[in-house]
C-alpha atoms as a PDB file:
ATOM      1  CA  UNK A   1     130.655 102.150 115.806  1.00  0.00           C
ATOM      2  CA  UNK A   2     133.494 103.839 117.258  1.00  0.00           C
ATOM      3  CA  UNK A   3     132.638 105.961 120.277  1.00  0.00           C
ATOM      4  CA  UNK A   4     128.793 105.807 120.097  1.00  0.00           C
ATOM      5  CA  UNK A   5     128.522 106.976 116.464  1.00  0.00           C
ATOM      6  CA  UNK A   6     126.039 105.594 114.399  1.00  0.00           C
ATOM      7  CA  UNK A   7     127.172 103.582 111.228  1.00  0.00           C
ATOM      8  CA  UNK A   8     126.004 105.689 108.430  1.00  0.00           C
ATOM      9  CA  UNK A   9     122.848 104.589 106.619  1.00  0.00           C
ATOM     10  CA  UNK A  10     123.416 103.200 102.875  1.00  0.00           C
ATOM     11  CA  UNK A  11     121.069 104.596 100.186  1.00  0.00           C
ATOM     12  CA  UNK A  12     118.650 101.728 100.448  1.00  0.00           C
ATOM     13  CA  UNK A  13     118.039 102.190 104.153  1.00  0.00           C
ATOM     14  CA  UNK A  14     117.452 106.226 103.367  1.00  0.00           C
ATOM     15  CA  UNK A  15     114.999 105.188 100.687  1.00  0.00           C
ATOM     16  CA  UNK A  16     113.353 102.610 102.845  1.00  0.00           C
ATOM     17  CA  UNK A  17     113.073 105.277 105.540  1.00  0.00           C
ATOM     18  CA  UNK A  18     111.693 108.106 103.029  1.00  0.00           C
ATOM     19  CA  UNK A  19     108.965 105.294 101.887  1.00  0.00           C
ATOM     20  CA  UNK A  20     107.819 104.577 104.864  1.00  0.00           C
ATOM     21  CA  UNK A  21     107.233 108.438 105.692  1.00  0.00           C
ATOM     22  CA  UNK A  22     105.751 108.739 102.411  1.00  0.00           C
ATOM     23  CA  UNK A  23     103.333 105.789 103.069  1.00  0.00           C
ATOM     24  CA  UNK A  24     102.404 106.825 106.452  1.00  0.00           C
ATOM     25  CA  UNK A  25     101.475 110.685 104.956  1.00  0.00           C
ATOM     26  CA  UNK A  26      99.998 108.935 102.491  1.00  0.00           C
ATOM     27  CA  UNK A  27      97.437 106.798 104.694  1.00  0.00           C
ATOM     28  CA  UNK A  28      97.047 110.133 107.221  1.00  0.00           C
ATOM     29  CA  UNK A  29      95.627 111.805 104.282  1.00  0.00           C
ATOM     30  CA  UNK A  30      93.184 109.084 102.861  1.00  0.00           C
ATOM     31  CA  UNK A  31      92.018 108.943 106.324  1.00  0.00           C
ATOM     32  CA  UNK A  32      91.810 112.684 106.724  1.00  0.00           C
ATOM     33  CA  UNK A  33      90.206 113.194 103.697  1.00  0.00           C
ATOM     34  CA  UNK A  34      87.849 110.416 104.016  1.00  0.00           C
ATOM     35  CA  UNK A  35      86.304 111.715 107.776  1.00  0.00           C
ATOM     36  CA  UNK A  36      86.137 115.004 106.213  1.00  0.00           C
ATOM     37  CA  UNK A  37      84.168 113.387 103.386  1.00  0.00           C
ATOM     38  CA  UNK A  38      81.882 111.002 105.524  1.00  0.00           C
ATOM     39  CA  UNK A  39      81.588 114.185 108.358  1.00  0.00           C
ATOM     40  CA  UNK A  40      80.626 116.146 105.569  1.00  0.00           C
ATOM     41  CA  UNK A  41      78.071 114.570 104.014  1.00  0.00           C
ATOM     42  CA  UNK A  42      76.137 113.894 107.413  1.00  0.00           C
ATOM     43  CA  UNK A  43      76.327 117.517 108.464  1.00  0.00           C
ATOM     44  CA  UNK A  44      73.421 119.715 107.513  1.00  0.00           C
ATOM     45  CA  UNK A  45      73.998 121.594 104.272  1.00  0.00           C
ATOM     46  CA  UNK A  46      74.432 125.311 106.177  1.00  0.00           C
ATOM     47  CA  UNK A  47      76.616 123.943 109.121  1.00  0.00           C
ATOM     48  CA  UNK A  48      79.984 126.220 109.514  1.00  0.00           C
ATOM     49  CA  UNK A  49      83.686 125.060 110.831  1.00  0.00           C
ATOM     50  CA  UNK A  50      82.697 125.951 114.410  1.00  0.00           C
ATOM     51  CA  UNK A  51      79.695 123.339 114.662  1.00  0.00           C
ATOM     52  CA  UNK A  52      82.138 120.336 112.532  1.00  0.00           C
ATOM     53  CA  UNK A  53      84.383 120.923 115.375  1.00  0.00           C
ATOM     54  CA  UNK A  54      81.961 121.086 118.288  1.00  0.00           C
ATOM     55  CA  UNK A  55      80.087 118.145 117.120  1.00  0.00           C
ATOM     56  CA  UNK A  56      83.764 115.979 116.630  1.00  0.00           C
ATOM     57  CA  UNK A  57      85.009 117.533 119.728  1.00  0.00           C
ATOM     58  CA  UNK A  58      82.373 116.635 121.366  1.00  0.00           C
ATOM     59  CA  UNK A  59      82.158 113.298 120.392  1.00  0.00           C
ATOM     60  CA  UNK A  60      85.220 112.449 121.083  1.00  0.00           C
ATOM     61  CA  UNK A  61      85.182 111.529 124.679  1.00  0.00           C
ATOM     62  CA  UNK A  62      82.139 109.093 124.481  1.00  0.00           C
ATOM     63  CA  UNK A  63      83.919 107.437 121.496  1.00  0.00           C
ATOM     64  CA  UNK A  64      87.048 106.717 123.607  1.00  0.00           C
ATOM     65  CA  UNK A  65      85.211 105.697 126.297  1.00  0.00           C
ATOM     66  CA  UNK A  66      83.311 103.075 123.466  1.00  0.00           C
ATOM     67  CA  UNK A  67      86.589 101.781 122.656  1.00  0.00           C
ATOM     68  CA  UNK A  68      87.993 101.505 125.948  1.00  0.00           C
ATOM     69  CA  UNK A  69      85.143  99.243 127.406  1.00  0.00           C
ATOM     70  CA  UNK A  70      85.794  97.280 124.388  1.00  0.00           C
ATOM     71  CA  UNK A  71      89.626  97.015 124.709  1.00  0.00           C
ATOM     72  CA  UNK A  72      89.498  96.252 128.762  1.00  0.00           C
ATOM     73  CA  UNK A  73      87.058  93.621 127.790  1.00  0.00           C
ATOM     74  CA  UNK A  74      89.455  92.118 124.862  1.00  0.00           C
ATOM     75  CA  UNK A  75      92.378  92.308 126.670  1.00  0.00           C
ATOM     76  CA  UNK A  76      92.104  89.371 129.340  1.00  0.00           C
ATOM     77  CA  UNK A  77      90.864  87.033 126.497  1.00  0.00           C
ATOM     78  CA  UNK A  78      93.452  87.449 123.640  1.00  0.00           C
ATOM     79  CA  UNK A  79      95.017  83.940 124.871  1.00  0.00           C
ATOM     80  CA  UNK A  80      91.316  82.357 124.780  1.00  0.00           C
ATOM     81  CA  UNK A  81      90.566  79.180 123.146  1.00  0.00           C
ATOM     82  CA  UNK A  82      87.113  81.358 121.850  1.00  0.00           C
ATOM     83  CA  UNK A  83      87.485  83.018 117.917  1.00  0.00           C
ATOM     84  CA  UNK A  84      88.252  86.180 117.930  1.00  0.00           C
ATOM     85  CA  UNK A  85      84.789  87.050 116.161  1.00  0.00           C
ATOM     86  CA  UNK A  86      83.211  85.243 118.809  1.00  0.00           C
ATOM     87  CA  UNK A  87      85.105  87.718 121.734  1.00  0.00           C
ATOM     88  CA  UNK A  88      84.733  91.012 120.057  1.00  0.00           C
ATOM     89  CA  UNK A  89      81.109  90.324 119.345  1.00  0.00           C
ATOM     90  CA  UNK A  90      81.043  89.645 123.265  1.00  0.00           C
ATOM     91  CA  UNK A  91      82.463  93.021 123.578  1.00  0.00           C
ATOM     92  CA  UNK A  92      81.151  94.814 121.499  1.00  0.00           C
ATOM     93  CA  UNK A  93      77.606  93.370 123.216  1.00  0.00           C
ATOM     94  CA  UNK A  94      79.297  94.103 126.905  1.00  0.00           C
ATOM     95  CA  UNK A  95      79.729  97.872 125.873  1.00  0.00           C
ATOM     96  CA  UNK A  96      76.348  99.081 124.437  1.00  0.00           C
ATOM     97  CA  UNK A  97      76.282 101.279 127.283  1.00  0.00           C
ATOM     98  CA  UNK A  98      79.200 103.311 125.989  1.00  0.00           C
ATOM     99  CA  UNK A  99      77.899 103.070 122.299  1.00  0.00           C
ATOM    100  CA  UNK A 100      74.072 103.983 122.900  1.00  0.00           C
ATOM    101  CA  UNK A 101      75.890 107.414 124.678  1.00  0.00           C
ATOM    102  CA  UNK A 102      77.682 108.353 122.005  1.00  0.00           C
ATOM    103  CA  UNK A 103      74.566 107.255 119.434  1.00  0.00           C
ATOM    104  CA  UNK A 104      72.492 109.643 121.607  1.00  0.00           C
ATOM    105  CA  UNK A 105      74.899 112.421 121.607  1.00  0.00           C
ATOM    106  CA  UNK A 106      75.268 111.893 117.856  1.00  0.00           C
ATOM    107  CA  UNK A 107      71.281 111.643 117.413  1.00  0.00           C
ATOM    108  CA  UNK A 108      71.297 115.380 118.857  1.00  0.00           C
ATOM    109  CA  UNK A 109      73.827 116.457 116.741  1.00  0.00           C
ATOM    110  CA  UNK A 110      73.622 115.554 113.438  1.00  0.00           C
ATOM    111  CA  UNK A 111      69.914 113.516 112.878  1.00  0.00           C
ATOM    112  CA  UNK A 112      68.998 109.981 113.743  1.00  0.00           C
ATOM    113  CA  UNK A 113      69.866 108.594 110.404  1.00  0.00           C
ATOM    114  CA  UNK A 114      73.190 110.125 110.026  1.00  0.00           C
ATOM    115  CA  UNK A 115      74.140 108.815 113.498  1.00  0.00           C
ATOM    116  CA  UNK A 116      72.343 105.428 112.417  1.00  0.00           C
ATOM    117  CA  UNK A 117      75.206 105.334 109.614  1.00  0.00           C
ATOM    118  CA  UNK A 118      78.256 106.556 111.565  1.00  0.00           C
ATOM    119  CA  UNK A 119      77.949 104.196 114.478  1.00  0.00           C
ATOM    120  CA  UNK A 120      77.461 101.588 111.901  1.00  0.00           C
ATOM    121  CA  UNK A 121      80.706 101.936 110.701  1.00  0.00           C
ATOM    122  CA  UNK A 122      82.592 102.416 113.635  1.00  0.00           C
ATOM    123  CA  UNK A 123      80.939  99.450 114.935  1.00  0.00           C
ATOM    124  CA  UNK A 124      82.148  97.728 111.877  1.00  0.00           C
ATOM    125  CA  UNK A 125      85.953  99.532 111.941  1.00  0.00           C
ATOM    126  CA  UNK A 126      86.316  98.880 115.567  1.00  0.00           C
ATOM    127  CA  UNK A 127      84.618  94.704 115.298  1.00  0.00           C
ATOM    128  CA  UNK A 128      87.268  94.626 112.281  1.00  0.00           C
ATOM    129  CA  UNK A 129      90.270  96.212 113.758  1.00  0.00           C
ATOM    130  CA  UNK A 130      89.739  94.202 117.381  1.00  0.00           C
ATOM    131  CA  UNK A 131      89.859  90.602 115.210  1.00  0.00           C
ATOM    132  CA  UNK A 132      92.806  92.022 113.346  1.00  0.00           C
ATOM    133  CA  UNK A 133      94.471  92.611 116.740  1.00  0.00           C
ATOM    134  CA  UNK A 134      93.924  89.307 118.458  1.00  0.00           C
ATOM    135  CA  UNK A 135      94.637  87.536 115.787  1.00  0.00           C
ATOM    136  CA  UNK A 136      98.370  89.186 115.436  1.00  0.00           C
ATOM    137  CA  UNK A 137      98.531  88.556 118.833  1.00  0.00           C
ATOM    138  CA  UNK A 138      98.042  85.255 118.746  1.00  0.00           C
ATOM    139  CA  UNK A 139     100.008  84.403 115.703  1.00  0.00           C
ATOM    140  CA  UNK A 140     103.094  86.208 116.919  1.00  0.00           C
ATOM    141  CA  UNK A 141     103.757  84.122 119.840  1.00  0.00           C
END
Protein backbone atom coordinates (compact mmCIF):
# COMPACT_ATOMS: atom_id res chain seq x y z
CA UNK A 1 0.00 0.00 0.00
CA UNK A 2 1.71 3.02 -0.99
CA UNK A 3 0.27 6.17 0.53
CA UNK A 4 -2.93 4.72 2.11
CA UNK A 5 -4.22 3.05 -1.08
CA UNK A 6 -5.87 -0.05 -0.86
CA UNK A 7 -4.27 -3.14 -2.67
CA UNK A 8 -6.70 -3.90 -5.34
CA UNK A 9 -9.03 -6.85 -4.78
CA UNK A 10 -8.30 -10.07 -7.10
CA UNK A 11 -11.35 -11.63 -8.82
CA UNK A 12 -11.88 -14.20 -6.12
CA UNK A 13 -12.17 -11.65 -3.34
CA UNK A 14 -14.85 -9.59 -5.75
CA UNK A 15 -16.73 -12.84 -6.17
CA UNK A 16 -16.52 -13.72 -2.54
CA UNK A 17 -17.79 -10.22 -1.78
CA UNK A 18 -20.74 -10.37 -4.52
CA UNK A 19 -21.74 -13.92 -2.77
CA UNK A 20 -21.96 -12.83 0.30
CA UNK A 21 -24.35 -9.83 -0.81
CA UNK A 22 -26.18 -12.25 -2.78
CA UNK A 23 -26.61 -14.61 0.25
CA UNK A 24 -27.51 -11.99 2.63
CA UNK A 25 -30.48 -10.62 -0.07
CA UNK A 26 -31.14 -13.91 -0.38
CA UNK A 27 -31.92 -14.75 3.45
CA UNK A 28 -33.66 -10.94 3.78
CA UNK A 29 -36.10 -12.17 1.34
CA UNK A 30 -36.94 -15.75 2.71
CA UNK A 31 -37.41 -13.95 5.86
CA UNK A 32 -39.47 -11.20 4.33
CA UNK A 33 -41.48 -13.35 2.49
CA UNK A 34 -42.00 -15.79 5.16
CA UNK A 35 -43.50 -12.94 7.95
CA UNK A 36 -45.54 -11.76 5.16
CA UNK A 37 -46.73 -15.35 4.73
CA UNK A 38 -47.16 -16.32 8.52
CA UNK A 39 -48.70 -12.38 9.12
CA UNK A 40 -50.88 -13.17 6.44
CA UNK A 41 -52.42 -16.09 7.18
CA UNK A 42 -53.28 -14.94 10.88
CA UNK A 43 -54.86 -11.72 9.72
CA UNK A 44 -58.58 -11.77 9.12
CA UNK A 45 -59.47 -12.42 5.49
CA UNK A 46 -60.79 -8.49 4.81
CA UNK A 47 -57.86 -6.80 6.78
CA UNK A 48 -56.14 -3.90 4.47
CA UNK A 49 -52.24 -2.64 4.48
CA UNK A 50 -53.08 -0.01 7.11
CA UNK A 51 -54.24 -2.59 9.91
CA UNK A 52 -50.89 -5.26 8.83
CA UNK A 53 -48.93 -2.28 9.69
CA UNK A 54 -50.70 -1.03 12.81
CA UNK A 55 -50.91 -4.41 14.25
CA UNK A 56 -46.74 -5.04 13.43
CA UNK A 57 -46.10 -1.54 14.41
CA UNK A 58 -47.66 -1.93 17.22
CA UNK A 59 -46.24 -4.92 18.30
CA UNK A 60 -43.12 -4.07 17.95
CA UNK A 61 -42.23 -2.35 21.12
CA UNK A 62 -43.57 -5.13 23.51
CA UNK A 63 -41.58 -7.64 21.38
CA UNK A 64 -38.29 -5.75 22.00
CA UNK A 65 -38.98 -5.28 25.31
CA UNK A 66 -39.59 -9.53 25.35
CA UNK A 67 -36.25 -9.90 24.02
CA UNK A 68 -34.50 -7.48 26.02
CA UNK A 69 -35.56 -8.99 29.48
CA UNK A 70 -34.37 -12.10 27.96
CA UNK A 71 -30.95 -10.84 26.71
CA UNK A 72 -30.16 -8.75 30.18
CA UNK A 73 -30.98 -11.97 31.84
CA UNK A 74 -28.55 -14.15 29.41
CA UNK A 75 -25.94 -11.89 29.42
CA UNK A 76 -24.32 -12.24 33.04
CA UNK A 77 -24.52 -16.10 32.65
CA UNK A 78 -22.90 -16.86 29.20
CA UNK A 79 -19.61 -17.95 31.26
CA UNK A 80 -21.93 -20.28 33.58
CA UNK A 81 -21.13 -23.77 34.31
CA UNK A 82 -25.34 -24.23 33.70
CA UNK A 83 -26.38 -25.55 29.75
CA UNK A 84 -27.36 -23.13 27.81
CA UNK A 85 -30.97 -24.81 27.52
CA UNK A 86 -31.04 -24.82 31.09
CA UNK A 87 -30.35 -20.60 31.19
CA UNK A 88 -32.58 -19.56 28.41
CA UNK A 89 -35.38 -21.66 29.77
CA UNK A 90 -34.59 -19.58 33.07
CA UNK A 91 -35.09 -16.61 30.96
CA UNK A 92 -37.39 -17.17 29.05
CA UNK A 93 -39.43 -18.17 32.58
CA UNK A 94 -37.91 -14.71 34.23
CA UNK A 95 -39.63 -12.66 31.34
CA UNK A 96 -43.30 -13.86 31.09
CA UNK A 97 -44.13 -10.52 32.11
CA UNK A 98 -42.87 -9.04 28.86
CA UNK A 99 -44.32 -12.04 26.78
CA UNK A 100 -47.95 -12.24 28.39
CA UNK A 101 -47.96 -8.15 27.18
CA UNK A 102 -47.27 -8.68 23.94
CA UNK A 103 -49.66 -12.12 23.92
CA UNK A 104 -52.38 -9.73 25.19
CA UNK A 105 -51.78 -7.05 22.74
CA UNK A 106 -51.67 -9.75 20.06
CA UNK A 107 -54.97 -11.49 21.55
CA UNK A 108 -56.71 -7.98 20.70
CA UNK A 109 -55.39 -7.82 17.49
CA UNK A 110 -55.51 -10.67 15.58
CA UNK A 111 -57.67 -13.62 17.79
CA UNK A 112 -56.50 -15.77 20.64
CA UNK A 113 -55.47 -18.62 18.50
CA UNK A 114 -53.50 -16.76 16.02
CA UNK A 115 -51.58 -15.07 18.87
CA UNK A 116 -51.48 -18.68 20.57
CA UNK A 117 -49.36 -19.66 17.31
CA UNK A 118 -47.17 -16.57 16.84
CA UNK A 119 -45.84 -16.37 20.36
CA UNK A 120 -45.23 -20.00 19.99
CA UNK A 121 -42.81 -19.51 17.53
CA UNK A 122 -41.10 -16.65 18.67
CA UNK A 123 -40.80 -18.36 21.87
CA UNK A 124 -39.27 -21.15 19.96
CA UNK A 125 -36.97 -18.66 17.46
CA UNK A 126 -35.87 -16.61 20.35
CA UNK A 127 -35.18 -20.19 23.01
CA UNK A 128 -33.28 -21.37 19.68
CA UNK A 129 -31.37 -18.36 18.69
CA UNK A 130 -30.32 -17.53 22.65
CA UNK A 131 -28.64 -21.38 22.83
CA UNK A 132 -27.11 -20.68 19.46
CA UNK A 133 -25.58 -17.52 20.98
CA UNK A 134 -24.11 -18.83 24.19
CA UNK A 135 -22.93 -21.56 22.81
CA UNK A 136 -20.67 -19.47 20.11
CA UNK A 137 -19.78 -17.62 22.90
CA UNK A 138 -18.50 -20.09 24.73
CA UNK A 139 -16.77 -22.04 22.07
CA UNK A 140 -14.94 -19.02 20.74
CA UNK A 141 -12.94 -18.32 23.70
Amino acid sequence: MVNGTKPPLTQAEILLQQRKKILRLDRSLVACVSLVAVLGSLLPALADEFDVLFTIKGAVPLNDRWQACAATYVRPRVEARQSSVVIVENALRNCRKQEGRLRRFLVENIGQRSARTVIEQLREKYRSDLITIIDARRHSD
